[in-house]
N, C-alpha and C. Protein backbone atom coordinates (compact mmCIF):
# COMPACT_ATOMS: atom_id res chain seq x y z
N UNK A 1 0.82 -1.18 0.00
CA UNK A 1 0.00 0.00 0.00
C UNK A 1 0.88 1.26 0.00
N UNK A 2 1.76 1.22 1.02
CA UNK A 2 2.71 2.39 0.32
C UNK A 2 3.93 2.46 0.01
N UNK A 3 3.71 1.55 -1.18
CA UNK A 3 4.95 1.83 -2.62
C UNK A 3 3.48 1.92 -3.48
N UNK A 4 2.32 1.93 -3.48
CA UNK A 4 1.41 2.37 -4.41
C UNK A 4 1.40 4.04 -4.11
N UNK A 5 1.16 4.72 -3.01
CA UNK A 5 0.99 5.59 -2.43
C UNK A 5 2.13 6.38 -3.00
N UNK A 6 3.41 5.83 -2.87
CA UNK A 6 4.76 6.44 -3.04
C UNK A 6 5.01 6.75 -4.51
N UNK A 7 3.80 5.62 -5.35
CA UNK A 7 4.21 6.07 -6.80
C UNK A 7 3.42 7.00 -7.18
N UNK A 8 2.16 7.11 -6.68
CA UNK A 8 1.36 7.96 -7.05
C UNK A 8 1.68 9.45 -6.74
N UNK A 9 2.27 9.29 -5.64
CA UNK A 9 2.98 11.00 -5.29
C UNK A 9 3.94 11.39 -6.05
N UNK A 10 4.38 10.31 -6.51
CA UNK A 10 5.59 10.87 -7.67
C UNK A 10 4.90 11.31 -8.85
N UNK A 11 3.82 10.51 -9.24
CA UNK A 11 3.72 10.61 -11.06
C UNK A 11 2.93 12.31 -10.32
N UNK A 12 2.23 12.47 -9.42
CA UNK A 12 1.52 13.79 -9.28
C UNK A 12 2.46 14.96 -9.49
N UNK A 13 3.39 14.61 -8.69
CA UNK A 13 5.04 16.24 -8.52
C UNK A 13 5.38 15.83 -10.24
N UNK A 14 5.35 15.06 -10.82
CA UNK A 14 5.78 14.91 -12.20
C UNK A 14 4.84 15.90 -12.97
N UNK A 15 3.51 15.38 -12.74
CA UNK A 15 2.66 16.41 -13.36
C UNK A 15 2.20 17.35 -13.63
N UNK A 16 2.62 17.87 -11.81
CA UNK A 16 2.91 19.04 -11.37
C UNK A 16 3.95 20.16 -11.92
N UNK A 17 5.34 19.18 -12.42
CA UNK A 17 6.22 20.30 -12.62
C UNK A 17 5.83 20.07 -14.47
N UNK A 18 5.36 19.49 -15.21
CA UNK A 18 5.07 19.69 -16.38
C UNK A 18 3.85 20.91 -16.23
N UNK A 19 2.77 20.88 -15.26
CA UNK A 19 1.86 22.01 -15.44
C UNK A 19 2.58 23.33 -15.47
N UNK A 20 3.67 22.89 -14.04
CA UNK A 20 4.30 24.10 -14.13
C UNK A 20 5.20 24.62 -15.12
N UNK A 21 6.21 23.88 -15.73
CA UNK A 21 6.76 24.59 -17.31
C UNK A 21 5.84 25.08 -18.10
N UNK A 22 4.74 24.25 -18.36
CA UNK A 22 3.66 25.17 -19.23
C UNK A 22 3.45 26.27 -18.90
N UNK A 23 2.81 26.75 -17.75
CA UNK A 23 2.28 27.76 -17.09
C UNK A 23 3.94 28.81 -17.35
N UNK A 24 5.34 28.62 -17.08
CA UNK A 24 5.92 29.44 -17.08
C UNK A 24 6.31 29.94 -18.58
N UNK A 25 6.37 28.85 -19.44
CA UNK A 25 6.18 29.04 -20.98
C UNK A 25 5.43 30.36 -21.26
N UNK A 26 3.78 29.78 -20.81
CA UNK A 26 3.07 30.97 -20.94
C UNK A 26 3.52 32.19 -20.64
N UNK A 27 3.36 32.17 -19.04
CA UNK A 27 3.72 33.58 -18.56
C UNK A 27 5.08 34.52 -19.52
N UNK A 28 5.95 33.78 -20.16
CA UNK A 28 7.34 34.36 -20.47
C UNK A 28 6.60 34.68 -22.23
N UNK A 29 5.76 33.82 -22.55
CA UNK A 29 4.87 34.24 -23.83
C UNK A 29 4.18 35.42 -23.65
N UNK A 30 3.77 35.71 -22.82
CA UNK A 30 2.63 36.77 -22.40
C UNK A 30 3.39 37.81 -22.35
N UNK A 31 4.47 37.76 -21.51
CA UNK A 31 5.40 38.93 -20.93
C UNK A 31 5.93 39.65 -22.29
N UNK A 32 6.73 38.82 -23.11
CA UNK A 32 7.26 39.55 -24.12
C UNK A 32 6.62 40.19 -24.92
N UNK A 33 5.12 39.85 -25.03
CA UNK A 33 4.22 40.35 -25.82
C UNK A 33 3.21 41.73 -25.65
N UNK A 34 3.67 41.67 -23.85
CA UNK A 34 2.90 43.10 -23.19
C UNK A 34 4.51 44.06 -23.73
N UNK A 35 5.41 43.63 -23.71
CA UNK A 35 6.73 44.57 -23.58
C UNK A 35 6.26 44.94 -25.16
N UNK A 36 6.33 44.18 -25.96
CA UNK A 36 5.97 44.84 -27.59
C UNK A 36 4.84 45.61 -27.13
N UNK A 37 3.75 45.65 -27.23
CA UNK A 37 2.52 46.63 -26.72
C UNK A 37 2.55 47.69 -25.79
N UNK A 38 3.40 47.32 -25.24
CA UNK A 38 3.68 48.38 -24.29
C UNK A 38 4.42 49.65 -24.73
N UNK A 39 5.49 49.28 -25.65
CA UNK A 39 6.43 49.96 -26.12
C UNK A 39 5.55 51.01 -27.26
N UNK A 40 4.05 50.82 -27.77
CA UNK A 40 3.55 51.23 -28.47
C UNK A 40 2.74 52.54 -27.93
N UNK A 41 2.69 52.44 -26.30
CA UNK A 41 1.73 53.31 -26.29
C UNK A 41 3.07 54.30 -25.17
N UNK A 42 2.50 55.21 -24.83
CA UNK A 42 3.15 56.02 -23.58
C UNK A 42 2.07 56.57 -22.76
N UNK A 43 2.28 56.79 -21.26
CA UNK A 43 1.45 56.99 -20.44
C UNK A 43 1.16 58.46 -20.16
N UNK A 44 1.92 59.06 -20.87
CA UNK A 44 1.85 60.73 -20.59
C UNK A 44 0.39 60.81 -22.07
N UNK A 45 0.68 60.22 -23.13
CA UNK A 45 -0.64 60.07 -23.77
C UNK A 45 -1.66 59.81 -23.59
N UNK A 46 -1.71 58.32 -22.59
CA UNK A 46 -2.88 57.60 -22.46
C UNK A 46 -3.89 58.59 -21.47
N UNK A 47 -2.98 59.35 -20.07
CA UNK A 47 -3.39 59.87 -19.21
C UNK A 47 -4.16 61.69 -20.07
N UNK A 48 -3.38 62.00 -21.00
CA UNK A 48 -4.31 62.86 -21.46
C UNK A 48 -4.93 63.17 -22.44
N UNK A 49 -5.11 61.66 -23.27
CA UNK A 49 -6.51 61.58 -23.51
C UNK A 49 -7.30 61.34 -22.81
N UNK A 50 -7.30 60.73 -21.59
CA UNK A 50 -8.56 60.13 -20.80
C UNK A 50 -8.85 62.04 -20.33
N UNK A 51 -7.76 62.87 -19.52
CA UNK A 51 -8.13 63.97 -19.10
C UNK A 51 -9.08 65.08 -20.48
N UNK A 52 -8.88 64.52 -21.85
CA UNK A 52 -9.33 65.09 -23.05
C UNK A 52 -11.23 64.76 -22.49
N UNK A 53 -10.86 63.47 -22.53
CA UNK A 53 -12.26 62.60 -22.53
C UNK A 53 -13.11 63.04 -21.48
N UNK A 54 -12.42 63.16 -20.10
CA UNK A 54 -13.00 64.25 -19.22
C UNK A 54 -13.66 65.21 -19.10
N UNK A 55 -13.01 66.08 -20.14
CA UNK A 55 -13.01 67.42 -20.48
C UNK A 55 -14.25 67.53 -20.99
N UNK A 56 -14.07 66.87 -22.24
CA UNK A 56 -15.33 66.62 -23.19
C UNK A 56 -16.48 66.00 -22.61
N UNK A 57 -16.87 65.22 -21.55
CA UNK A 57 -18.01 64.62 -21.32
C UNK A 57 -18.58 65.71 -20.38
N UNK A 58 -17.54 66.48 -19.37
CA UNK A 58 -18.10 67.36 -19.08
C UNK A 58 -18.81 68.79 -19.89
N UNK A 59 -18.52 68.62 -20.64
CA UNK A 59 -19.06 69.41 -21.51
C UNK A 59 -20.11 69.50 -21.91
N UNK A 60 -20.22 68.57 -22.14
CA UNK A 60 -21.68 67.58 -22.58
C UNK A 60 -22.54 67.89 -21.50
N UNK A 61 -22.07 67.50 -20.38
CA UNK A 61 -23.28 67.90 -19.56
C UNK A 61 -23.69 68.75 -19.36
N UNK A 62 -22.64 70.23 -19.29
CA UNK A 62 -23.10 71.37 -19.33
C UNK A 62 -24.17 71.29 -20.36
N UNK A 63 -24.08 71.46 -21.51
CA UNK A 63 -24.86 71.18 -22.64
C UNK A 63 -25.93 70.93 -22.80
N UNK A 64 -26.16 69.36 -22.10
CA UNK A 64 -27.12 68.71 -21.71
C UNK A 64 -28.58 69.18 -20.92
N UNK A 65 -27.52 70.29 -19.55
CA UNK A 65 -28.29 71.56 -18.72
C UNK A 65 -28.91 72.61 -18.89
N UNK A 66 -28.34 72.91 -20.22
CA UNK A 66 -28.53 74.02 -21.14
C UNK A 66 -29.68 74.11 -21.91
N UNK A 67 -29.77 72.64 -22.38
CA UNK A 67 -30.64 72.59 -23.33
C UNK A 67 -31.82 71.84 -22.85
N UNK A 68 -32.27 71.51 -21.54
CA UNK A 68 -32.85 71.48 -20.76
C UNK A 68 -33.46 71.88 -20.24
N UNK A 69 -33.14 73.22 -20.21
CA UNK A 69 -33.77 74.96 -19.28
C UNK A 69 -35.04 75.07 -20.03
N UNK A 70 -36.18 75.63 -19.54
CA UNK A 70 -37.54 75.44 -19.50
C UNK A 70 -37.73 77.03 -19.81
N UNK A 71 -38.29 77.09 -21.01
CA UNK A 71 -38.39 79.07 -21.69
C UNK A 71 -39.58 79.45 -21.23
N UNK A 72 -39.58 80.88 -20.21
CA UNK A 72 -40.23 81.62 -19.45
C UNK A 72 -40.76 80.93 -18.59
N UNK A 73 -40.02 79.88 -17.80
CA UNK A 73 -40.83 79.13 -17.07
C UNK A 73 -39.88 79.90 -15.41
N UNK A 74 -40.40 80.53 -14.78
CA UNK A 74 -39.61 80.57 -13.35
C UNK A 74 -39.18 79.49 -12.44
N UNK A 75 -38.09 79.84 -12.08
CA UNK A 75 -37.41 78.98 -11.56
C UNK A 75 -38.08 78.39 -10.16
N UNK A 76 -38.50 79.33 -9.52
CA UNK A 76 -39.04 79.17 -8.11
C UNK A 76 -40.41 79.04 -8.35
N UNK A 77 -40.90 78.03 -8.77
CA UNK A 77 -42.19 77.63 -8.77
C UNK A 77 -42.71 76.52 -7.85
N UNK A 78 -43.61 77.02 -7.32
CA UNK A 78 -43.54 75.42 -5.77
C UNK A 78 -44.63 74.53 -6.52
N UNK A 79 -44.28 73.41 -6.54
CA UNK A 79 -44.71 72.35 -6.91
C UNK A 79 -46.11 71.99 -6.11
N UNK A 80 -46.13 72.35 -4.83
CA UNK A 80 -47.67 72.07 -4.00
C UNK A 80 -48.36 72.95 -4.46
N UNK A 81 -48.15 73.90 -4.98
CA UNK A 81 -49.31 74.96 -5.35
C UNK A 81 -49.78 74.70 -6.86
N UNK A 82 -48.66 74.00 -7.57
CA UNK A 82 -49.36 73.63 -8.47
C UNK A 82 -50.29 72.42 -8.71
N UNK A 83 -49.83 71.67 -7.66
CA UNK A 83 -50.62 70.44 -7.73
C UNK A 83 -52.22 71.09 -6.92
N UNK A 84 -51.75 72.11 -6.47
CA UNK A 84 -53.53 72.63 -5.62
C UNK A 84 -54.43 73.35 -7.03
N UNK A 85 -53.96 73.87 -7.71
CA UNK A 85 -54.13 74.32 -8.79
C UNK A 85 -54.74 73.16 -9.74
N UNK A 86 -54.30 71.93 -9.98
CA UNK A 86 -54.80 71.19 -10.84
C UNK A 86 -55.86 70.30 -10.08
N UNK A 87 -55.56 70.29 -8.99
CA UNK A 87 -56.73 69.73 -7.89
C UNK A 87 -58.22 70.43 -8.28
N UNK A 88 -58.36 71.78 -8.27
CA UNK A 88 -59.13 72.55 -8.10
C UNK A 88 -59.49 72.24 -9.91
N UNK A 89 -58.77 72.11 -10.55
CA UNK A 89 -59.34 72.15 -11.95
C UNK A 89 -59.96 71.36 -12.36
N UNK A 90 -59.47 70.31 -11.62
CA UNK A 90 -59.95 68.44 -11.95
C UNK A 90 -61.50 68.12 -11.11
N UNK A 91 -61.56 69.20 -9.71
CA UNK A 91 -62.49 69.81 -9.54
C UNK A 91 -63.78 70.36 -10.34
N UNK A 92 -63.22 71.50 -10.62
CA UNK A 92 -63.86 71.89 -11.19
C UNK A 92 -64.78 71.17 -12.90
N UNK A 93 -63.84 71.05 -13.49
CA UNK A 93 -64.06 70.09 -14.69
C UNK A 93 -64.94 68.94 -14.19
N UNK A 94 -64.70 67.99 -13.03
CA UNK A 94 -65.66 66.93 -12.81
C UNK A 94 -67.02 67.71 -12.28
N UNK A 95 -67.61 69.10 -11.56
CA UNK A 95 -68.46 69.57 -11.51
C UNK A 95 -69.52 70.04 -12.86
N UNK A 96 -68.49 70.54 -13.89
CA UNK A 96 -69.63 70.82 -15.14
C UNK A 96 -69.28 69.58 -15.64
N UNK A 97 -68.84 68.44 -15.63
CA UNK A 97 -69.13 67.20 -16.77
C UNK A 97 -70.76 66.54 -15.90
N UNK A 98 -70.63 67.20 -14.55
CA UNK A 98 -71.96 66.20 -13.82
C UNK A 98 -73.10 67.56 -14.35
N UNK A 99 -73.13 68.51 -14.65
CA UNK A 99 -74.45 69.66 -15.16
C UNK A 99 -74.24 69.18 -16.46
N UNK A 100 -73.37 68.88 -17.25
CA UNK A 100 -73.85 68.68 -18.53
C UNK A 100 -74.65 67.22 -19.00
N UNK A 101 -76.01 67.69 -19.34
CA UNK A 101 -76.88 66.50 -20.27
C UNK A 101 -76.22 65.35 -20.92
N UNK A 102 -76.38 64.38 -21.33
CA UNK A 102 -75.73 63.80 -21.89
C UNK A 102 -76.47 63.28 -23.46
N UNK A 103 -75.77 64.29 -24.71
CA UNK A 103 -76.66 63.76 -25.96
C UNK A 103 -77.69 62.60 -25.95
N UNK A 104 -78.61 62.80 -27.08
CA UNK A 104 -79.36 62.10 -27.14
C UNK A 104 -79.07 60.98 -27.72
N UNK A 105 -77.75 60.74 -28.39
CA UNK A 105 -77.08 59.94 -29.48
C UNK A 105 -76.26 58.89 -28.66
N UNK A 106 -75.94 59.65 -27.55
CA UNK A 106 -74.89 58.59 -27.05
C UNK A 106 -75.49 58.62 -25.27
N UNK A 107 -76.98 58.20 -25.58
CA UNK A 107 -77.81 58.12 -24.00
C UNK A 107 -78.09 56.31 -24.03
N UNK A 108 -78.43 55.75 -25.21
CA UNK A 108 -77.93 54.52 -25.14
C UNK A 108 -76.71 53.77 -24.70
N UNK A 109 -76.06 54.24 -25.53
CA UNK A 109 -74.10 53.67 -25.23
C UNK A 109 -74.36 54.45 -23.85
N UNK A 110 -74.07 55.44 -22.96
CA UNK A 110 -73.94 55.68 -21.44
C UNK A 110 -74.74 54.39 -21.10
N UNK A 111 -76.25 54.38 -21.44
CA UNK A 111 -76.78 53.61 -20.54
C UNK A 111 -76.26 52.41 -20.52
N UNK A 112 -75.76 51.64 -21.51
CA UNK A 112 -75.10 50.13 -21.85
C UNK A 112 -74.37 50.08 -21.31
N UNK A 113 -73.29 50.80 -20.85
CA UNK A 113 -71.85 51.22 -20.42
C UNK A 113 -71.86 51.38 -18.96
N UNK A 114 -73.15 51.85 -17.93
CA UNK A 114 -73.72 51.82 -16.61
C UNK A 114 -74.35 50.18 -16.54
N UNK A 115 -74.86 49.39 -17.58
CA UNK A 115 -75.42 48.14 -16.98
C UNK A 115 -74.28 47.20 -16.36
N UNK A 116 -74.91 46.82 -15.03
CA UNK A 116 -74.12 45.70 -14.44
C UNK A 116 -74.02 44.83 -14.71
N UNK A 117 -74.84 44.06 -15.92
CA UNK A 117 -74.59 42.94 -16.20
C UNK A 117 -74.08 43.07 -17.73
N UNK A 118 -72.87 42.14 -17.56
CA UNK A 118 -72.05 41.90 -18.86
C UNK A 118 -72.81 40.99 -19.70
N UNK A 119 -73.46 40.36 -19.54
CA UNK A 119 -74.09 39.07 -20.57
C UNK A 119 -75.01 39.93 -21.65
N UNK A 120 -75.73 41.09 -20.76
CA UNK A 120 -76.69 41.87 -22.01
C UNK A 120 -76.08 42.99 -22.70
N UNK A 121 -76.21 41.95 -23.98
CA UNK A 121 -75.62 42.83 -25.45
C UNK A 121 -76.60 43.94 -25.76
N UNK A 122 -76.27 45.17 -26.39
CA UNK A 122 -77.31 45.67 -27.41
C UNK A 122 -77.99 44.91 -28.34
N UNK A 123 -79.24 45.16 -29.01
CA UNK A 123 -79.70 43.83 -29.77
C UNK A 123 -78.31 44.50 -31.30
N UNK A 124 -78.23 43.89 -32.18
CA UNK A 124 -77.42 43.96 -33.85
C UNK A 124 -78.19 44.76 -34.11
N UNK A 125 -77.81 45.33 -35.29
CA UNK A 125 -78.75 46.13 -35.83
C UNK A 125 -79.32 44.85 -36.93
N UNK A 126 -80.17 45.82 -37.64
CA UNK A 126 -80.67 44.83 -38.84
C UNK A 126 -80.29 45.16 -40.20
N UNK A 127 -79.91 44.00 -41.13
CA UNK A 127 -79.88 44.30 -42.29
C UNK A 127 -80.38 44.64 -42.95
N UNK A 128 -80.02 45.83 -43.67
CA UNK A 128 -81.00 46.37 -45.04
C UNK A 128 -80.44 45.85 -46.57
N UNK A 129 -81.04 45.51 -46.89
CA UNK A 129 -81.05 44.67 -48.67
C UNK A 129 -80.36 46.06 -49.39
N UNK A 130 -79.36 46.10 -49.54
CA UNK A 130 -79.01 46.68 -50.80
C UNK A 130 -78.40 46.65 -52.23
N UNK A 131 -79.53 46.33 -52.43
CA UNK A 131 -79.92 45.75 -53.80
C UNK A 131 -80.54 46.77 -54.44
């Protein structure tokens, strides 16, 4: 049992140090290949374009603020007073829709439209022959 044990720990550190040459293969593949790429860019560039990019998005927002602004509308307008304002209108408006009559054309459809029961249809109308 352990010279089975003893071989198996070996073939594992075997396998082990083959994962590991691969893995350092890689890494020394990778490395030389950031040093080419690297050599392409410079950081005094990279850093001001991003500060360009900065620049510019802020801009934008100004922009954005600008074109946003609401024409002859005052700034200090309180929002509760306007909502009391449309209160009173929605008010008002539901007071003359209850004084106004309701045509003679559409006193059927209201009335159909008030029945509680869904099962009763209007009757169809009837066909006229036109011929």
């Amino acid at each position: 049992m352990n010279q089975q044990f003893n071989i198996e720990q070996t073939e594992f550190a075997q396998e082990s140090m083959k994962d590991n040459a691969t893995a350092l293969k890689a890494m020394k593949a990778t490395q030389s290949q950031l040093k080419v790429q690297l050599e392409e860019f410079d950081v005094d560039d990279v850093e001001d374009l991003y500060d360009e990019m900065e620049d510019m998005m802020e801009q934008n927002e100004e922009i954005q603020e600008i074109m946003g602004r609401a024409y002859g509308v005052p700034e200090d307008l309180d929002e509760d007073d306007l909502m009391g304002e449309l209160e009173a209108l929605e008010d008002e408006y539901g007071e003359l829709e209850e004084e106004q009559e309701v045509p003679s054309y559409l006193v059927s459809a209201a009335s159909a439209a008030n029945k509680k029961d869904i099962n009763q249809l209007p009757d169809a109308p009837e066909q006229r022959d036109s011929r």
